[in-house]
N, C-alpha and C. Protein backbone atom coordinates (compact mmCIF):
# COMPACT_ATOMS: atom_id res chain seq x y z
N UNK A 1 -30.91 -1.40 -31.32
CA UNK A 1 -31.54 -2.26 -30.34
C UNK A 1 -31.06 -3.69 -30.50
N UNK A 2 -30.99 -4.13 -31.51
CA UNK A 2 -30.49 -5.71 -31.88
C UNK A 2 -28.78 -5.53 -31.27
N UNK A 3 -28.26 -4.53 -31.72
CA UNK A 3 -26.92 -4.68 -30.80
C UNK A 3 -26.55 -4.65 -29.45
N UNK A 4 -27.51 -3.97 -28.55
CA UNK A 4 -27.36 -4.38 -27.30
C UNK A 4 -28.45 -5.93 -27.27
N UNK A 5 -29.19 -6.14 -27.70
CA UNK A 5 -29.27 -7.99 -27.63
C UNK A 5 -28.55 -8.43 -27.67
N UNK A 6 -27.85 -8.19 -28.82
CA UNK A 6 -26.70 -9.17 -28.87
C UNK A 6 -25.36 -9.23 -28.31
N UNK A 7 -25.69 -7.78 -27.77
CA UNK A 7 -24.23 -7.61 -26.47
C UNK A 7 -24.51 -8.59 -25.26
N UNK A 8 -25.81 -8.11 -24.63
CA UNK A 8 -26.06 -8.88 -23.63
C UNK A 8 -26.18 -10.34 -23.46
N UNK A 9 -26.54 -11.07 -25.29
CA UNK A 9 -26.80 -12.33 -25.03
C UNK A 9 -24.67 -13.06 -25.03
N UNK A 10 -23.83 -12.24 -25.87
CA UNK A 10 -22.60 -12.44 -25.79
C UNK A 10 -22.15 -12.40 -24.49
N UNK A 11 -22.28 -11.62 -23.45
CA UNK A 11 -21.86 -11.44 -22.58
C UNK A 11 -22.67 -12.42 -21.29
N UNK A 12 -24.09 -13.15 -21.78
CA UNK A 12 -24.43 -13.62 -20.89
C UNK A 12 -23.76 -15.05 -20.91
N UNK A 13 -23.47 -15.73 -22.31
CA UNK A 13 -22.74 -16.79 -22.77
C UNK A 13 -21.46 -17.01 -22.14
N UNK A 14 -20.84 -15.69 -22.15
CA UNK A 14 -19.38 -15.52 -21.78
C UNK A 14 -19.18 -16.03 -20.29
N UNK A 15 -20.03 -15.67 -19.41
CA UNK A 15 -20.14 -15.56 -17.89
C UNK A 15 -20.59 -16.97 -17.67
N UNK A 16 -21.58 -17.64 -18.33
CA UNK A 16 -22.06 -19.43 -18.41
C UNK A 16 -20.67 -19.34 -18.50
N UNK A 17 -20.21 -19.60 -19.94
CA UNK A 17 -18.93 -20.34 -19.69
C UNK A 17 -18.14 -20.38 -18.81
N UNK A 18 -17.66 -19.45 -18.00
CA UNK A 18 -16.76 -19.09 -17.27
C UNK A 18 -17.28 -19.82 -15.85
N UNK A 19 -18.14 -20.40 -15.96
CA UNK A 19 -18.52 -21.18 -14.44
C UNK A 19 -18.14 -22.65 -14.49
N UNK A 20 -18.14 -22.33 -12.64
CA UNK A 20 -17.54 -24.01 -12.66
C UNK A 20 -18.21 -25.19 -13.15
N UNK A 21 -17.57 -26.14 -13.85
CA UNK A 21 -18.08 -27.04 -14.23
C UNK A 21 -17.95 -28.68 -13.52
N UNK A 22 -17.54 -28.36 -12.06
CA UNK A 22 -17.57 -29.71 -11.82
C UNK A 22 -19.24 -29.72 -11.64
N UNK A 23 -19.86 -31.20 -11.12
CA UNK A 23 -20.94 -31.67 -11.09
C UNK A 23 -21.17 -31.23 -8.99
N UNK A 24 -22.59 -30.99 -9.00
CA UNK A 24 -22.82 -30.95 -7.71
C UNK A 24 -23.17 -31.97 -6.60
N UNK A 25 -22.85 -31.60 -5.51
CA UNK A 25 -22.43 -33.13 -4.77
C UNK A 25 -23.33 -33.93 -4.36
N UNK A 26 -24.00 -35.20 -4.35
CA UNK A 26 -25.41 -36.08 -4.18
C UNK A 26 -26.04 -35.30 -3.19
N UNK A 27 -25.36 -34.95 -2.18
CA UNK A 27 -26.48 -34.40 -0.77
C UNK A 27 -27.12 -33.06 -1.36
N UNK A 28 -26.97 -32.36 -1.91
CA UNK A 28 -27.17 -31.20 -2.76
C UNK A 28 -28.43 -31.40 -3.34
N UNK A 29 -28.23 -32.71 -4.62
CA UNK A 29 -29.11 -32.54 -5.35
C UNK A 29 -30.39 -33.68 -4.31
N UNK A 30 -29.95 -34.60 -3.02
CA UNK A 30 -30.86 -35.49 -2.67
C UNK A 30 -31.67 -34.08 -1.55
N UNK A 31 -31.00 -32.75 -0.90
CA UNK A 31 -32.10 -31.82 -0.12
C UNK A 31 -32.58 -31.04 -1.45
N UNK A 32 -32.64 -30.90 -2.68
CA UNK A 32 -33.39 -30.16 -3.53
C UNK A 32 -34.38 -31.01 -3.96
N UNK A 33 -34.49 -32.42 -3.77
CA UNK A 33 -35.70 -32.99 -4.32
C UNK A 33 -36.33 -33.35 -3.13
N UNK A 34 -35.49 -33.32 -1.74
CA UNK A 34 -36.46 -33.55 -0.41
C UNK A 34 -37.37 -32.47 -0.45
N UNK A 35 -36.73 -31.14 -0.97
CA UNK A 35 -37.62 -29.63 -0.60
C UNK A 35 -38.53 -29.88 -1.89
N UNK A 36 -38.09 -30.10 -3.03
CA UNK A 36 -39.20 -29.75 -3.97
C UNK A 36 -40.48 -30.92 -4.19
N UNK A 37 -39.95 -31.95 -3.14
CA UNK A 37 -41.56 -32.77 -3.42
C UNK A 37 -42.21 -32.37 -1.76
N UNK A 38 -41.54 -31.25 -0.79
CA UNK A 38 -42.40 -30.67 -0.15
C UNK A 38 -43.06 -29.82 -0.32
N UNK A 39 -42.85 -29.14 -1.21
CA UNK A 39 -43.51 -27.85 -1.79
C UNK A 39 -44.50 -28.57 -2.67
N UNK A 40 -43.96 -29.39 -3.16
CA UNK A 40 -44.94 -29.74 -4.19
C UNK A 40 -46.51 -30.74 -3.48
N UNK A 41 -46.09 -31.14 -2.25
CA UNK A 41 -47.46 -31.94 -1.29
C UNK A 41 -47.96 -30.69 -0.53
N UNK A 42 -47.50 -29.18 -0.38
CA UNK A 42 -47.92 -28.61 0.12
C UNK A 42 -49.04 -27.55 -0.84
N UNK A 43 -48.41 -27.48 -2.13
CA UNK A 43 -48.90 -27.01 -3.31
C UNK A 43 -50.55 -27.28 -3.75
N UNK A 44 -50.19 -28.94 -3.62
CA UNK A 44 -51.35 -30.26 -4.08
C UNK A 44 -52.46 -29.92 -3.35
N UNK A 45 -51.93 -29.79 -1.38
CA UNK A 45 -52.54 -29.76 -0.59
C UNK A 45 -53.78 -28.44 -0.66
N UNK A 46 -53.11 -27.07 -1.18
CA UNK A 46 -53.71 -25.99 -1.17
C UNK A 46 -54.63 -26.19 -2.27
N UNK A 47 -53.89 -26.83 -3.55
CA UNK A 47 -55.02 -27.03 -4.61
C UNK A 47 -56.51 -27.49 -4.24
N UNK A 48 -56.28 -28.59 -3.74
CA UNK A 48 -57.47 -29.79 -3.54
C UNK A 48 -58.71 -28.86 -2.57
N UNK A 49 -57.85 -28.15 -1.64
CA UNK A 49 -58.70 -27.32 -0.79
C UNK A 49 -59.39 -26.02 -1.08
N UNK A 50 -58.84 -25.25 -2.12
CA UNK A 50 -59.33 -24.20 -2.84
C UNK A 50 -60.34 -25.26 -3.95
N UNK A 51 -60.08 -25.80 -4.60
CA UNK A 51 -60.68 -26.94 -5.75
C UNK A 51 -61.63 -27.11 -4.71
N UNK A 52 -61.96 -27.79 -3.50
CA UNK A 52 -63.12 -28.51 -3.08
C UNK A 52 -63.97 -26.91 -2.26
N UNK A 53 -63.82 -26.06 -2.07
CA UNK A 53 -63.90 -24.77 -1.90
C UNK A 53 -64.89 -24.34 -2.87
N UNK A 54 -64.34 -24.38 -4.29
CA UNK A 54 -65.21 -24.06 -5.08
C UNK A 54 -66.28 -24.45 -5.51
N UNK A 55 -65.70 -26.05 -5.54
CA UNK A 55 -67.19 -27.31 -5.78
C UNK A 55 -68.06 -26.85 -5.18
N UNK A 56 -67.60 -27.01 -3.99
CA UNK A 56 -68.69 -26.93 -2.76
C UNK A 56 -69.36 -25.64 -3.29
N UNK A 57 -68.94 -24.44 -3.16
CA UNK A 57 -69.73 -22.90 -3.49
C UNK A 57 -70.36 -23.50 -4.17
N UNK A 58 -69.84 -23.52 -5.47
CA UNK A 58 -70.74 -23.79 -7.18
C UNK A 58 -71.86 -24.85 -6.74
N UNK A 59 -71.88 -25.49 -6.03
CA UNK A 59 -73.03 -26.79 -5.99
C UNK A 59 -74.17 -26.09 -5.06
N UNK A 60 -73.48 -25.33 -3.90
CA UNK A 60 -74.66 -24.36 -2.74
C UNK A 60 -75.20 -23.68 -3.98
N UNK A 61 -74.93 -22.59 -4.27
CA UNK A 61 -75.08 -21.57 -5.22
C UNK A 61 -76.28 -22.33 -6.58
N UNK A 62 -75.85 -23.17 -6.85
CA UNK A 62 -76.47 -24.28 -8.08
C UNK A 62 -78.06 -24.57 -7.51
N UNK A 63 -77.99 -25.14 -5.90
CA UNK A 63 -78.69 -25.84 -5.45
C UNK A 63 -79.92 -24.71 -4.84
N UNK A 64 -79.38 -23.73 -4.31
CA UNK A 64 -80.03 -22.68 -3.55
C UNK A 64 -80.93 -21.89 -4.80
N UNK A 65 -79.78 -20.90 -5.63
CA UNK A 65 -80.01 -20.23 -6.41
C UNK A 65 -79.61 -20.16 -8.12
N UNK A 66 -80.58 -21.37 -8.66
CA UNK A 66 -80.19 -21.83 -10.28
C UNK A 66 -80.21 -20.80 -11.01
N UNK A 67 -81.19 -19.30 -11.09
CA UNK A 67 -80.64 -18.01 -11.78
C UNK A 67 -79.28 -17.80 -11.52
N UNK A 68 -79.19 -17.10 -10.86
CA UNK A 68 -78.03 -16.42 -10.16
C UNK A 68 -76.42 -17.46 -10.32
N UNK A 69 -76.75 -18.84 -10.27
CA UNK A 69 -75.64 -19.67 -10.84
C UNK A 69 -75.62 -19.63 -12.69
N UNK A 70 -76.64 -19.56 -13.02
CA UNK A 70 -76.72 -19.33 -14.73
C UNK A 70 -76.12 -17.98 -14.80
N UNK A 71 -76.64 -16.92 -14.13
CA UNK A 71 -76.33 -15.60 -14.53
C UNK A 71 -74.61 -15.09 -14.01
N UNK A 72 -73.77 -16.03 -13.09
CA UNK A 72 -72.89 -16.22 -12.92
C UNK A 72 -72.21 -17.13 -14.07
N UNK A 73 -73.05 -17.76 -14.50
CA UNK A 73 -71.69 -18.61 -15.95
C UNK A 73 -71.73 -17.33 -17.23
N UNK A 74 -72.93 -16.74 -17.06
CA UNK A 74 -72.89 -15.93 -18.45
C UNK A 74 -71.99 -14.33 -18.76
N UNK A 75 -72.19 -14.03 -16.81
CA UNK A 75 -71.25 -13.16 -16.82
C UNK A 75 -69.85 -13.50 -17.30
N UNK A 76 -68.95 -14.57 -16.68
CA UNK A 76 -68.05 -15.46 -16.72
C UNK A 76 -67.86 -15.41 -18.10
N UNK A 77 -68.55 -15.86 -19.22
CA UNK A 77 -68.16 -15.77 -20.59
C UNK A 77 -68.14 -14.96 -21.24
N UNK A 78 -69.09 -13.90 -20.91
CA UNK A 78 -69.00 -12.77 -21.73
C UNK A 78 -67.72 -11.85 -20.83
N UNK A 79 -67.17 -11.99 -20.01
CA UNK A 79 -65.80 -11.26 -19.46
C UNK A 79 -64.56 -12.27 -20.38
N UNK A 80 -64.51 -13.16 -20.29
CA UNK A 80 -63.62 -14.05 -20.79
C UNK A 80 -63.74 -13.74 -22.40
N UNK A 81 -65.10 -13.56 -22.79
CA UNK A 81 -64.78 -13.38 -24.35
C UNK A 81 -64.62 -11.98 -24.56
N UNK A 82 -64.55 -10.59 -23.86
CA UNK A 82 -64.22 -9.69 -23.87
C UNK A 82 -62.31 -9.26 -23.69
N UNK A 83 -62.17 -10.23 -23.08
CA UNK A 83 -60.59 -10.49 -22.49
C UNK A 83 -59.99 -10.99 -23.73
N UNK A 84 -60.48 -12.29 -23.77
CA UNK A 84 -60.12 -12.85 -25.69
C UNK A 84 -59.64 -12.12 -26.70
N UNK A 85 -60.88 -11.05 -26.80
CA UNK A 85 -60.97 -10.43 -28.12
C UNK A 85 -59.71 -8.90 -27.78
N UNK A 86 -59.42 -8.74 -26.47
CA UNK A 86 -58.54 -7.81 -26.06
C UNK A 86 -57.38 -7.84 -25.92
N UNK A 87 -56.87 -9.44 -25.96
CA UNK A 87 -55.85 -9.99 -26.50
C UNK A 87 -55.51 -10.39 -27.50
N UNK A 88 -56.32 -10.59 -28.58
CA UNK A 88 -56.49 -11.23 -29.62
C UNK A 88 -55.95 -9.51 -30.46
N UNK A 89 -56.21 -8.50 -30.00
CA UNK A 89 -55.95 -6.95 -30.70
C UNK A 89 -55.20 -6.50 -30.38
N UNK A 90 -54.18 -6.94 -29.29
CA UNK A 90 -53.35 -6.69 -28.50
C UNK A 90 -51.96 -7.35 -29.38
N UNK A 91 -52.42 -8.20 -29.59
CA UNK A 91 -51.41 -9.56 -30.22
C UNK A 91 -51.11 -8.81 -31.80
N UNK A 92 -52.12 -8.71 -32.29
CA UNK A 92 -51.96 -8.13 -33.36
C UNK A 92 -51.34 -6.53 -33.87
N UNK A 93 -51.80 -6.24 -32.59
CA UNK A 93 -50.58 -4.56 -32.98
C UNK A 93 -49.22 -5.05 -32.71
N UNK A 94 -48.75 -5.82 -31.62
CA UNK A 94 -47.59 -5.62 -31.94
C UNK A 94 -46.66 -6.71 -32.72
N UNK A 95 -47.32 -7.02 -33.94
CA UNK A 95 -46.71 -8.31 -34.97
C UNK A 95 -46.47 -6.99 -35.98
């Protein structure tokens, strides 16, 4: 098994090298940062709206029904510390 690693990482080296090495041309790299700070205001945009989405729930939910928001955080931790501990055994078989 270590020898096909190390075939593939030889052969992936080999193929880098073998590429062109001039530099790419300004308009290139000036539409990859036009696109990636659009993605990235469109990204922000979805965040803030899922984020204020939730506020909003969690505060109705808080305001309406204070059990049912408690009994929603406790579910929440006891899944998360069930997940934890299922990774945490997970991690350890395969060391």
């Amino acid at each position: 098994m270590k020898d096909k690693t190390e075939e593939k990482l030889i052969k992936g080296l080999q193929a880098f090298d073998r590429l062109e090495k001039s530099p790419p041309p300004r308009e290139s790299f000036n539409l990859m940062i036009t696109d990636i700070r659009q993605r990235q205001k469109r990204e922000l945009i979805w965040f803030l709206v899922a984020a204020l989405l939730i506020v909003s729930l969690t505060v109705l939910v808080l305001i309406n029904e204070p059990v049912l928001y408690a009994a929603g955080q406790l579910l929440f931790l006891m899944v998360a510390g069930v997940v934890l501990y299922v990774r945490k055994i997970m991690v350890k078989q395969h060391e």
